[in-house]
N, C-alpha and C. Protein backbone atom coordinates (compact mmCIF):
# COMPACT_ATOMS: atom_id res chain seq x y z
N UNK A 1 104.40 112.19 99.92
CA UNK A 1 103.95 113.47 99.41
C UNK A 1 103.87 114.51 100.51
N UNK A 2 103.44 114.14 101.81
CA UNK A 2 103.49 115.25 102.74
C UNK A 2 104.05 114.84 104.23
N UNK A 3 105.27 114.00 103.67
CA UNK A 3 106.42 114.51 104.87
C UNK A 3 107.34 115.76 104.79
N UNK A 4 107.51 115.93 106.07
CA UNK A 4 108.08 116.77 106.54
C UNK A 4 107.07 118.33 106.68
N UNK A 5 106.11 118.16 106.05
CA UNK A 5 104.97 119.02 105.99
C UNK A 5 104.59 119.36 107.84
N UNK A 6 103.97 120.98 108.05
CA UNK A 6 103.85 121.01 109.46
C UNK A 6 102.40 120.18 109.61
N UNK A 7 101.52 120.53 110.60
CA UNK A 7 100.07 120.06 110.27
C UNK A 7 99.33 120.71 109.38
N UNK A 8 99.54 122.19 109.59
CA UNK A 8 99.00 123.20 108.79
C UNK A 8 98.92 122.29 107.15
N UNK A 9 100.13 122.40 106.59
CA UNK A 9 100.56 121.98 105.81
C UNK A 9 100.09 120.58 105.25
N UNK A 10 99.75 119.82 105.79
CA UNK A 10 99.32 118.17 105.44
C UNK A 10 98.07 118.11 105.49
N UNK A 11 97.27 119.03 106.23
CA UNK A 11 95.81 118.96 106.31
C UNK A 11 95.95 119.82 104.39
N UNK A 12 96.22 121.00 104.65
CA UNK A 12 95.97 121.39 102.90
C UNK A 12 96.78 120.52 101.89
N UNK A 13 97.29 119.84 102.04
CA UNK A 13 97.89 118.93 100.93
C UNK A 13 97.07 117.55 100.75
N UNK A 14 96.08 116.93 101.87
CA UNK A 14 95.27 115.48 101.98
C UNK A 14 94.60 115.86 100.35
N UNK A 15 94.13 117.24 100.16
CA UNK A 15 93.33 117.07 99.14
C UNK A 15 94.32 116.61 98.08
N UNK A 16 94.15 115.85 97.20
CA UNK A 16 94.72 116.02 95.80
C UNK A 16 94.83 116.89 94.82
N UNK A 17 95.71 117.59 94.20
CA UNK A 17 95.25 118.29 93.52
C UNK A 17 94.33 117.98 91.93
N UNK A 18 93.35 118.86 91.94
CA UNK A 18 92.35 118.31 90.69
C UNK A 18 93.18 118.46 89.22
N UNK A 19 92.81 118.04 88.49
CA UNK A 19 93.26 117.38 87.12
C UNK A 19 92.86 119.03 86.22
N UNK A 20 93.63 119.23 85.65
CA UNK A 20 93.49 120.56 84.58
C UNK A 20 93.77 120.08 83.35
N UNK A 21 93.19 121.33 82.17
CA UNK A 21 94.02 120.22 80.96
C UNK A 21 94.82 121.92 80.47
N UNK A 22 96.01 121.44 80.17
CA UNK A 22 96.94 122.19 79.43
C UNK A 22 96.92 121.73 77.90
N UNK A 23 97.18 123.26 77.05
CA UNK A 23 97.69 123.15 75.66
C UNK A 23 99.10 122.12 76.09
N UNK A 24 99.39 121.14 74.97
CA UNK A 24 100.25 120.36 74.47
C UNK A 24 101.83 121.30 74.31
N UNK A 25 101.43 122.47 73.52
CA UNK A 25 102.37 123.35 72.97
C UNK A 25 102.73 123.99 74.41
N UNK A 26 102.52 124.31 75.23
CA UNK A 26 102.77 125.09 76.37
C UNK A 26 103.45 124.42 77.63
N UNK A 27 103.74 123.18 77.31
CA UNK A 27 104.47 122.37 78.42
C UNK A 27 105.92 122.22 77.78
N UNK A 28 106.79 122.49 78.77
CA UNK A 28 108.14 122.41 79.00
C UNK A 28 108.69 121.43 79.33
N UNK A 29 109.40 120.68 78.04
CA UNK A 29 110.35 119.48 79.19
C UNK A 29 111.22 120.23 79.51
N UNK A 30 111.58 119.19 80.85
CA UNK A 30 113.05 119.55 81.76
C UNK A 30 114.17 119.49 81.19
N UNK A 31 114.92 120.32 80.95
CA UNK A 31 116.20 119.72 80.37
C UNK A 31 117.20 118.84 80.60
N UNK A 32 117.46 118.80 81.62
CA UNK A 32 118.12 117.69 82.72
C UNK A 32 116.97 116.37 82.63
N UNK A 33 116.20 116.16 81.74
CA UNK A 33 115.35 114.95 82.09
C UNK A 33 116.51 113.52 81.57
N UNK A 34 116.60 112.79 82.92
CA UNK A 34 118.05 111.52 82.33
C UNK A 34 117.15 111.00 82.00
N UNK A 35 116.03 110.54 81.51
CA UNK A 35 115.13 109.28 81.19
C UNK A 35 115.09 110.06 79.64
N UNK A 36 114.90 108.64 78.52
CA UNK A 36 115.31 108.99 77.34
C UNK A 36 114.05 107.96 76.36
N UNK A 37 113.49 108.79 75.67
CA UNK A 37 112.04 107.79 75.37
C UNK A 37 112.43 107.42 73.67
N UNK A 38 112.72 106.58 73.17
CA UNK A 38 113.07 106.21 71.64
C UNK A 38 112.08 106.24 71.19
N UNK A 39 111.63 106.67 69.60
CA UNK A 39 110.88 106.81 68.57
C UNK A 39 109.67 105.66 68.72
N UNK A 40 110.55 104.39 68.90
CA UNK A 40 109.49 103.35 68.63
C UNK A 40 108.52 103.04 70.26
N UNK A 41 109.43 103.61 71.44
CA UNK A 41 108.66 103.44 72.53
C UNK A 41 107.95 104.58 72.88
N UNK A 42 107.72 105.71 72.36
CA UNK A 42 106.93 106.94 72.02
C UNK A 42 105.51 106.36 71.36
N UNK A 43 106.23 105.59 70.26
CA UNK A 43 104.76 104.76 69.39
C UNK A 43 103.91 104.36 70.18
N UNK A 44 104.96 103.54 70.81
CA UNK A 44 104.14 102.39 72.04
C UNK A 44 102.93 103.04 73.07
N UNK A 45 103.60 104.43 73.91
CA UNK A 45 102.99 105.33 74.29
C UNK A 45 101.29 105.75 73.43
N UNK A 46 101.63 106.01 72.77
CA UNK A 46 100.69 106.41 71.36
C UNK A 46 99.72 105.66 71.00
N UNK A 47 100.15 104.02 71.11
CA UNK A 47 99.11 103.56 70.91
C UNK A 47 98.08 102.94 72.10
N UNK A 48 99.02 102.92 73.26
CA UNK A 48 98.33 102.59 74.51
C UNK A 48 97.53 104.23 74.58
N UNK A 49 97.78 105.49 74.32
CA UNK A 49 96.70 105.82 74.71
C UNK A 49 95.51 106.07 73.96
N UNK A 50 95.93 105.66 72.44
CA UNK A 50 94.80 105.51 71.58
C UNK A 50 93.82 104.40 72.12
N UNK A 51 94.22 103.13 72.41
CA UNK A 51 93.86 102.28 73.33
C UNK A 51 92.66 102.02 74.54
N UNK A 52 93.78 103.11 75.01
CA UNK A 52 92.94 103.17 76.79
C UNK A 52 92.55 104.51 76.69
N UNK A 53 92.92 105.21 76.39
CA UNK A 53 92.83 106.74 76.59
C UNK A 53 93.60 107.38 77.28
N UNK A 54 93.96 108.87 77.50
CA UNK A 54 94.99 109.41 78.60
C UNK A 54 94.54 109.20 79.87
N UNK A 55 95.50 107.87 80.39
CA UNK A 55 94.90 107.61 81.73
C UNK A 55 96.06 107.78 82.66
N UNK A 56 96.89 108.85 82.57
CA UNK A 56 97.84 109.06 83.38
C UNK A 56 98.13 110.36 83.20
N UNK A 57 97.87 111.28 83.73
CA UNK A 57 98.20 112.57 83.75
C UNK A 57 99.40 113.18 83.76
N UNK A 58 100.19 114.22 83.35
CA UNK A 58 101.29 114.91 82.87
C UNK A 58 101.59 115.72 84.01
N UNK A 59 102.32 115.33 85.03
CA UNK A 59 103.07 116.58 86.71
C UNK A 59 103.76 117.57 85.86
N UNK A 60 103.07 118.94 86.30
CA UNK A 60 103.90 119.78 86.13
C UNK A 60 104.29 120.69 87.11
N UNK A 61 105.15 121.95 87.37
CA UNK A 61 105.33 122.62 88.15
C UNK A 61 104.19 123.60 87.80
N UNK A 62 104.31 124.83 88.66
CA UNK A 62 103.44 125.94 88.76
C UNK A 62 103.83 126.89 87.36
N UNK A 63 104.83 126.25 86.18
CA UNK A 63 104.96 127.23 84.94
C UNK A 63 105.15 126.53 83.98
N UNK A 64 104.38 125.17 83.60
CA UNK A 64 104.14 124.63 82.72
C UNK A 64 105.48 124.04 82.45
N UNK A 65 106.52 123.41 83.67
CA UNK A 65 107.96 122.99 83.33
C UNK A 65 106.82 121.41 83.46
N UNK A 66 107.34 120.48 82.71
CA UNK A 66 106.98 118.67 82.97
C UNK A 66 108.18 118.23 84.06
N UNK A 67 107.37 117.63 85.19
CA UNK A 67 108.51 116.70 86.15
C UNK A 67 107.60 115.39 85.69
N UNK A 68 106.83 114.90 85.57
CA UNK A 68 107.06 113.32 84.80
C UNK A 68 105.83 113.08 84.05
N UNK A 69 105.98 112.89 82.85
CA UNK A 69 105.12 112.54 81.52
C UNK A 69 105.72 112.73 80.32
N UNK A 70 107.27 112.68 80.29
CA UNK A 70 107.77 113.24 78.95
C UNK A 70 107.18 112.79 77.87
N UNK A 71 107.20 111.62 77.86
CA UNK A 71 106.76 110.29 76.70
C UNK A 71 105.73 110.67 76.68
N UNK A 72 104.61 111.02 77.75
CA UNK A 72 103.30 111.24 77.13
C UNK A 72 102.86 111.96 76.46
N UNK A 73 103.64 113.18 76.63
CA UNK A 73 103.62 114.57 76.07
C UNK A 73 104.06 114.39 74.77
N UNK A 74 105.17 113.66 74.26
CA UNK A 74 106.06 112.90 73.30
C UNK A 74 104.62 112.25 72.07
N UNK A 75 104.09 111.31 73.16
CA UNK A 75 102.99 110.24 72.52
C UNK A 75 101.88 111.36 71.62
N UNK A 76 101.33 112.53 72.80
CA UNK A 76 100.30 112.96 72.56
C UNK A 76 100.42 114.14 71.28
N UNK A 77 101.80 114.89 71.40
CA UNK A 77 102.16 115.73 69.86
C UNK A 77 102.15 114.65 68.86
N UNK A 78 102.44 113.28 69.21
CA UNK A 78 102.43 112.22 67.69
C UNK A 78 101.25 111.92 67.64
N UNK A 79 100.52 111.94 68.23
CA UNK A 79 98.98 111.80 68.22
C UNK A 79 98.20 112.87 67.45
N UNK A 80 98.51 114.28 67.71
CA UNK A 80 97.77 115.45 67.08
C UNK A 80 97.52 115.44 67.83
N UNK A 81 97.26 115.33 69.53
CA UNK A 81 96.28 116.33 70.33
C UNK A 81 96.57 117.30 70.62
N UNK A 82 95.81 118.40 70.96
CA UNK A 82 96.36 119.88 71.33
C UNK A 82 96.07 120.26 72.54
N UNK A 83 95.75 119.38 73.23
CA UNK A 83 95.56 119.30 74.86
C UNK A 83 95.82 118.20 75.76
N UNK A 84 96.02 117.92 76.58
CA UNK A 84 96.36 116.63 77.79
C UNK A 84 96.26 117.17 79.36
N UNK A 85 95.44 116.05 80.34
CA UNK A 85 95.15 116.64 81.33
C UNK A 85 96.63 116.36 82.25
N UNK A 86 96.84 117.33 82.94
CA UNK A 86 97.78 117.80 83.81
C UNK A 86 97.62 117.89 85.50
N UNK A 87 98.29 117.43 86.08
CA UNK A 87 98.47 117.48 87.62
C UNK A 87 99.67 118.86 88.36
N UNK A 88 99.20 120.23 88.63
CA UNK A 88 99.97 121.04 88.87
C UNK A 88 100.47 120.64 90.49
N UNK A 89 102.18 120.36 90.67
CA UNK A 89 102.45 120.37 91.96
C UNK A 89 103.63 121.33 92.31
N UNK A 90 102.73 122.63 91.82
CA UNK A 90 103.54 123.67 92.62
C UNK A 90 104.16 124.19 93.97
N UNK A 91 103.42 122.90 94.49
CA UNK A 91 103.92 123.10 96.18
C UNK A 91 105.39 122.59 96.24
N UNK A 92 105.97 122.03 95.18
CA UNK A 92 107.26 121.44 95.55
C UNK A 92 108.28 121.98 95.26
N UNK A 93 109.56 122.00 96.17
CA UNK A 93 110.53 122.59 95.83
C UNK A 93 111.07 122.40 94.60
N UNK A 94 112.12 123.47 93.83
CA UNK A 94 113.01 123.44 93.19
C UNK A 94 114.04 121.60 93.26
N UNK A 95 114.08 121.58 94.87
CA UNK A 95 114.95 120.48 94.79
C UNK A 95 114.50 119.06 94.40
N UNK A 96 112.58 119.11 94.99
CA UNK A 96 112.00 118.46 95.36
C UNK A 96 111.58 117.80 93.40
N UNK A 97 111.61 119.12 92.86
CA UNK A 97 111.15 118.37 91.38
C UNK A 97 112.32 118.05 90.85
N UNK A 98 113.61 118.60 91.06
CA UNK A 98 114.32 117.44 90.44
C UNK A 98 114.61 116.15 90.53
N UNK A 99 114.43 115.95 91.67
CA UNK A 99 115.03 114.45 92.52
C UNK A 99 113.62 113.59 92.10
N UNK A 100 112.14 114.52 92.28
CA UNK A 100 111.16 113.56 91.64
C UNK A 100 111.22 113.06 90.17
N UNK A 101 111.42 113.91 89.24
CA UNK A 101 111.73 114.01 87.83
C UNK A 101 112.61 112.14 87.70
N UNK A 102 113.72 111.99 88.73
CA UNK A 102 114.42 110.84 88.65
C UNK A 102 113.30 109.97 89.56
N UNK A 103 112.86 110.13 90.20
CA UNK A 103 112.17 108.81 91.08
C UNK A 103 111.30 108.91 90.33
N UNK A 104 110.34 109.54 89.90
CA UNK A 104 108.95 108.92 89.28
C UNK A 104 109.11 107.49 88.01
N UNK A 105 110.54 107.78 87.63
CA UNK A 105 111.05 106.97 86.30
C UNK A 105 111.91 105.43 87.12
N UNK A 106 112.37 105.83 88.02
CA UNK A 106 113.22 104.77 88.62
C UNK A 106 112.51 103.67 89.69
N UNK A 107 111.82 104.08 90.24
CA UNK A 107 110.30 103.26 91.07
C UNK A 107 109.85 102.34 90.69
N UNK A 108 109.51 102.68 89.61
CA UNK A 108 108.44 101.92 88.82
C UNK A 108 109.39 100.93 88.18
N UNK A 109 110.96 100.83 87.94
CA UNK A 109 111.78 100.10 87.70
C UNK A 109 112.34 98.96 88.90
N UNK A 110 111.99 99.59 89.97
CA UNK A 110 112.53 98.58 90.83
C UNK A 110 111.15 97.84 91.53
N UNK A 111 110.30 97.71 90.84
CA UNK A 111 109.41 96.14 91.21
C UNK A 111 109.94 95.48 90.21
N UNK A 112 109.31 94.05 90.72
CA UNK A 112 109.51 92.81 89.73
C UNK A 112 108.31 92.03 88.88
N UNK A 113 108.56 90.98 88.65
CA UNK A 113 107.48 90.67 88.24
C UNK A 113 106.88 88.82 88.38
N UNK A 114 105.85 88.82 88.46
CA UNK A 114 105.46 87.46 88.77
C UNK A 114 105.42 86.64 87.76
N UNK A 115 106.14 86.06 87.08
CA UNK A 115 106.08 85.21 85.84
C UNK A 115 105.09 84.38 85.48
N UNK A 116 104.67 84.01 86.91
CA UNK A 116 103.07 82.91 86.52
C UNK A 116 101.95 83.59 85.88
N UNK A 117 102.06 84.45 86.96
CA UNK A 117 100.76 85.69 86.46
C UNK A 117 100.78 86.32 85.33
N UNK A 118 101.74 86.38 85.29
CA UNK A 118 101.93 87.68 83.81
C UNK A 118 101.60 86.07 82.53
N UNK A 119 102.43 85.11 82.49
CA UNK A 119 102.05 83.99 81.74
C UNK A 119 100.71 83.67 81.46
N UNK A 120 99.82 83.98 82.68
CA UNK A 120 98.67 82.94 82.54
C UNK A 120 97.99 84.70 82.22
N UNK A 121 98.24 85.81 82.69
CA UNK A 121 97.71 87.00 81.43
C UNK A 121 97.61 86.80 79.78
N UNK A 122 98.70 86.69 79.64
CA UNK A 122 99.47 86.79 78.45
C UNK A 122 98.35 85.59 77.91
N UNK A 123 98.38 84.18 78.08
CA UNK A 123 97.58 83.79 77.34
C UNK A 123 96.15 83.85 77.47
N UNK A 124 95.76 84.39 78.00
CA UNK A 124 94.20 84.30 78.34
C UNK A 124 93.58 86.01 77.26
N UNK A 125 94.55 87.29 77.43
CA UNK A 125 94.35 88.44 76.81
C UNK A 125 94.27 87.46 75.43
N UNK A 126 95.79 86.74 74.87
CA UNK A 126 95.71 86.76 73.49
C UNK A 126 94.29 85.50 73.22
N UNK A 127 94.06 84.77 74.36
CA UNK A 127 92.85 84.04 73.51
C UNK A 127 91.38 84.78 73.03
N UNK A 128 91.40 85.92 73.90
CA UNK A 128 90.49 86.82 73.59
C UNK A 128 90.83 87.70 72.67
N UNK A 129 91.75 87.44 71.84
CA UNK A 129 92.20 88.29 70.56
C UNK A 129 92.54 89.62 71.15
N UNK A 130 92.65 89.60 72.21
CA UNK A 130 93.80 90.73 72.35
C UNK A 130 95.19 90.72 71.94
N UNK A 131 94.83 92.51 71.51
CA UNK A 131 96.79 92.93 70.91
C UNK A 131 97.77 92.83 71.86
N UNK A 132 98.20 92.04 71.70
CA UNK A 132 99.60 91.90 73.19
C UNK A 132 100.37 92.65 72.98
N UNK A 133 100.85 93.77 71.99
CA UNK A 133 101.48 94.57 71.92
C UNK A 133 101.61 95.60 72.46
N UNK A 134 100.09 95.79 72.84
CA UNK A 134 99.60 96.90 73.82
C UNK A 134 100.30 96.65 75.19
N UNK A 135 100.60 95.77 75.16
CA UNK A 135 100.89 95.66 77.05
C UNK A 135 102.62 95.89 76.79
N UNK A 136 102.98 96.42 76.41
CA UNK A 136 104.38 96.97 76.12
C UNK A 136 105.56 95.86 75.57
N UNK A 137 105.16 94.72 75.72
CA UNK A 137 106.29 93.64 76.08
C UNK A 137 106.41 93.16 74.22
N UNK A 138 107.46 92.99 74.16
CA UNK A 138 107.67 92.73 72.60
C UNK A 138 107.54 91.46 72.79
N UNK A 139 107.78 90.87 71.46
CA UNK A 139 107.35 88.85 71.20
C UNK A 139 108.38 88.04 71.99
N UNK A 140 109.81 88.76 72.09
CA UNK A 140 110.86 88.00 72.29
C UNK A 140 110.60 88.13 73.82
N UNK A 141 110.13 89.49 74.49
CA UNK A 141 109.83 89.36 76.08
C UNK A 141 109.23 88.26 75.98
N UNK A 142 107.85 88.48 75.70
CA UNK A 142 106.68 87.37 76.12
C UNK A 142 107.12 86.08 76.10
N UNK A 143 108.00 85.40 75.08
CA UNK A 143 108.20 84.20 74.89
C UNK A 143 109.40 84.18 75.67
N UNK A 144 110.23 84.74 76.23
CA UNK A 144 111.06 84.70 77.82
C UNK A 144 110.58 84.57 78.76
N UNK A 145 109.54 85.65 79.04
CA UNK A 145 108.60 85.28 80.13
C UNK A 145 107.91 84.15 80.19
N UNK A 146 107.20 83.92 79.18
CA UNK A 146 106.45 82.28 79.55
C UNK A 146 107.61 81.43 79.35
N UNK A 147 108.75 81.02 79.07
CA UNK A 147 109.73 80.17 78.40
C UNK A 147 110.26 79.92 80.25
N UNK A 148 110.42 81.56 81.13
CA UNK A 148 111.10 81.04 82.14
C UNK A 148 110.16 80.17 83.33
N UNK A 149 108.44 80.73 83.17
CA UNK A 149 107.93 79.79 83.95
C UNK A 149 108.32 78.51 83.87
N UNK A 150 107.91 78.16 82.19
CA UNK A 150 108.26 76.61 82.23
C UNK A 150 109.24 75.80 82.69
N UNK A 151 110.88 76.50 82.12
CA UNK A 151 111.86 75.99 83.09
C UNK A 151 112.09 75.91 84.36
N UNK A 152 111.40 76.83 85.04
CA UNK A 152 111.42 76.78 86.43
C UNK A 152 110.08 75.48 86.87
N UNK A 153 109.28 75.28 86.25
CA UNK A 153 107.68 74.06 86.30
C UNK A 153 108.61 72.84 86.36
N UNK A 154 109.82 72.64 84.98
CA UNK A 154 110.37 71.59 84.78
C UNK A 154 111.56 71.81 85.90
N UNK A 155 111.79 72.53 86.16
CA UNK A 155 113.37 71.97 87.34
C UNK A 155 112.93 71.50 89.00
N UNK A 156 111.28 72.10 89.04
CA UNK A 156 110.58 71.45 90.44
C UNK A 156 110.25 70.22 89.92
N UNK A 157 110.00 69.86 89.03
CA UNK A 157 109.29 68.51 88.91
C UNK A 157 111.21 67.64 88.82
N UNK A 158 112.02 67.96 87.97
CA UNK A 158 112.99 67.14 88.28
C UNK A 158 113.71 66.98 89.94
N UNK A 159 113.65 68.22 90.16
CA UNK A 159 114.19 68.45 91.72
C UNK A 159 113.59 67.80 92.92
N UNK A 160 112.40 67.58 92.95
CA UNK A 160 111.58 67.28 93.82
C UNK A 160 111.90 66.38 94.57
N UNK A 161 112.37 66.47 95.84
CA UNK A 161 113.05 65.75 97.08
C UNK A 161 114.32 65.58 96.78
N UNK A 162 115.38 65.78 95.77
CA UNK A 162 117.01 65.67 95.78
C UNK A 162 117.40 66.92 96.09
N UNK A 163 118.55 66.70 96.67
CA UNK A 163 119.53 67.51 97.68
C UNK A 163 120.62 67.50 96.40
N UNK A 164 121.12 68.76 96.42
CA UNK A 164 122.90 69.11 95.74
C UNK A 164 123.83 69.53 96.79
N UNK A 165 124.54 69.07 96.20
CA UNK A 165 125.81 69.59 96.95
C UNK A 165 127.03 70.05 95.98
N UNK A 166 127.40 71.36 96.49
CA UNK A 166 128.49 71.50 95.78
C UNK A 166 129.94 72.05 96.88
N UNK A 167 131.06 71.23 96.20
CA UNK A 167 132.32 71.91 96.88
C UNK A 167 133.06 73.11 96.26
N UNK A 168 133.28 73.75 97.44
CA UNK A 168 133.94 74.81 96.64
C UNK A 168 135.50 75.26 97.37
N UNK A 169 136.34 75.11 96.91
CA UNK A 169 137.78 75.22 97.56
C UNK A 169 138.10 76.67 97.72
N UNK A 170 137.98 77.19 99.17
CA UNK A 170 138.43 78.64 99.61
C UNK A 170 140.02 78.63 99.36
N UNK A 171 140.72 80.00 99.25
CA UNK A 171 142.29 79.69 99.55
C UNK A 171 142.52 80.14 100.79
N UNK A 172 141.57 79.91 101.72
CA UNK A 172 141.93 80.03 103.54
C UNK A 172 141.00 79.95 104.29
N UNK A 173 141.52 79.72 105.33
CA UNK A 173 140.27 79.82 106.41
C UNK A 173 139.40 80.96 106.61
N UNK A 174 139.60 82.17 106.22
CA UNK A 174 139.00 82.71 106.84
C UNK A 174 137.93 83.62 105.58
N UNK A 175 138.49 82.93 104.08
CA UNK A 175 138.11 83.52 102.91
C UNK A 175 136.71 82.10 103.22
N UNK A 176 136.78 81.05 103.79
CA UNK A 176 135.80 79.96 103.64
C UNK A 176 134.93 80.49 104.70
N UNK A 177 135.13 81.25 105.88
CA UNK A 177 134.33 81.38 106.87
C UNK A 177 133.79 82.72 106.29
N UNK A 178 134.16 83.57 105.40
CA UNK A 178 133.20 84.60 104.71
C UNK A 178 131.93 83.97 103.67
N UNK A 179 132.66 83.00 102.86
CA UNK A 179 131.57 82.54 102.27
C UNK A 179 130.40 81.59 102.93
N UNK A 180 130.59 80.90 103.35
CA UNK A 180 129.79 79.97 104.66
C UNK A 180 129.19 81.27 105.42
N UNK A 181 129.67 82.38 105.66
CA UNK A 181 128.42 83.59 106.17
C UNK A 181 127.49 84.14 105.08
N UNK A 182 127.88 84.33 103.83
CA UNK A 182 127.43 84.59 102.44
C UNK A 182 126.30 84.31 102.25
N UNK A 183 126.44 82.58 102.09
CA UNK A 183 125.70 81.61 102.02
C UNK A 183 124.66 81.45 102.95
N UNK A 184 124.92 81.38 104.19
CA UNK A 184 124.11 81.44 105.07
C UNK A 184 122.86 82.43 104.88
N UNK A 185 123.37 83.29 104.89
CA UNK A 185 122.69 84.46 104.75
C UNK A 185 121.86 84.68 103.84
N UNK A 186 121.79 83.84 102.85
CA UNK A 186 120.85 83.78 101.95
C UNK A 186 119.82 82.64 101.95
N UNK A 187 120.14 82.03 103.04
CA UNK A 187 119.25 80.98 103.60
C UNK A 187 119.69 79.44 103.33
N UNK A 188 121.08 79.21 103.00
CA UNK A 188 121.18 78.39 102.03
C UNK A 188 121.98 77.84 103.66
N UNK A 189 121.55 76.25 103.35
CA UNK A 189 122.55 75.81 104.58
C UNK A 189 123.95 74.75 104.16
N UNK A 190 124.53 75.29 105.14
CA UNK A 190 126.16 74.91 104.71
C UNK A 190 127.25 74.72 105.64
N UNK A 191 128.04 73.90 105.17
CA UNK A 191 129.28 73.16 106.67
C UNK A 191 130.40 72.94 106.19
N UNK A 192 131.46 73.32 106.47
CA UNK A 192 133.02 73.30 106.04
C UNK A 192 133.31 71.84 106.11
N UNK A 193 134.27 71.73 105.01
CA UNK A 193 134.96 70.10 104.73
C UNK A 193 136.44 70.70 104.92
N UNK A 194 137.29 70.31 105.69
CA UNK A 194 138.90 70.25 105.59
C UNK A 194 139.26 69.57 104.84
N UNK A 195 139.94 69.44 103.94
CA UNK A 195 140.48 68.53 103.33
C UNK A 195 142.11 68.59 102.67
């Protein structure tokens, strides 16, 4: 948030800016927004914040343009509200909100996820009669997600102390000494057979 900022500049930016609430009707999506929110994941929106409440605030520029909350904004007109609190970051460039507009959506796409954890969530929320629906993941996720712990539970317990080996026939020497670096490189250890 405040690179490239001078000092001047980073000392007035440490503060955060405080939370405002804007009319609903008065926010602008971006037109260029590439992130694309479907009817039924709008719902989804909708009902997590019936749920939890608006616990994520709506970035806008300094003229009521949205750089990231489309869906919420989306959620909250399907809701009936006529207000939602807002984060103004008018300090940022023209360039700076478009390129955020794409990272705020793409970030949050490139973590992963812990399958144990999310498993041993998943059943512990639903024994407490929690709606698992709320947590975004449809039935067919959830039962992937716990489905892949298990296969992975069952291939340590079969695996446990056997070694594989597999051959694989390069068409040259030097196409075998790329893969044997490949391989390597991924930690995997490995030794050429002539044959």
């Amino acid at each position: 948030l405040i690179c490239g900022l001078n000092p001047q500049q980073k000392r007035e930016h440490m503060n955060l800016p405080p939370y405002k609430m804007a009319n609903v009707d008065s926010l602008i999506p971006y037109a260029r927004n590439s992130r694309t929110h479907s009817d039924s994941q709008v719902a989804q929106i909708a009902a997590s914040i019936k749920e939890f409440g608006f616990t994520n605030p709506v970035l806008v520029d300094g003229e009521h343009g949205i750089i990231a909350g489309h869906g919420r904004v989306l959620a909250a007109r399907m809701l009936g509200m006529s207000e939602v609190p807002v984060i103004e970051l008018a300090h940022l460039t023209e360039a700076q909100k478009r390129a955020y507009v794409i990272a705020d959506n793409k970030l949050a796409l490139n973590a992963g996820w812990d399958f144990e954890a999310l498993k041993i969530e998943f059943e512990e929320l639903s024994a407490a009669g929690f709606d698992l629906s709320l947590t975004g993941f449809g039935e067919a996720e959830m039962a992937s997600a716990m489905g892949l712990v298990e296969e992975q539970e069952a291939a340590q317990s079969l695996s446990a102390g056997l070694q594989y080996r597999v051959v694989i026939d390069c068409e040259s020497e030097q196409h075998q000494a790329l893969l044997i670096q490949q391989l390597e490189d991924e930690g995997l250890s490995c030794r050429p057979l002539i044959s």
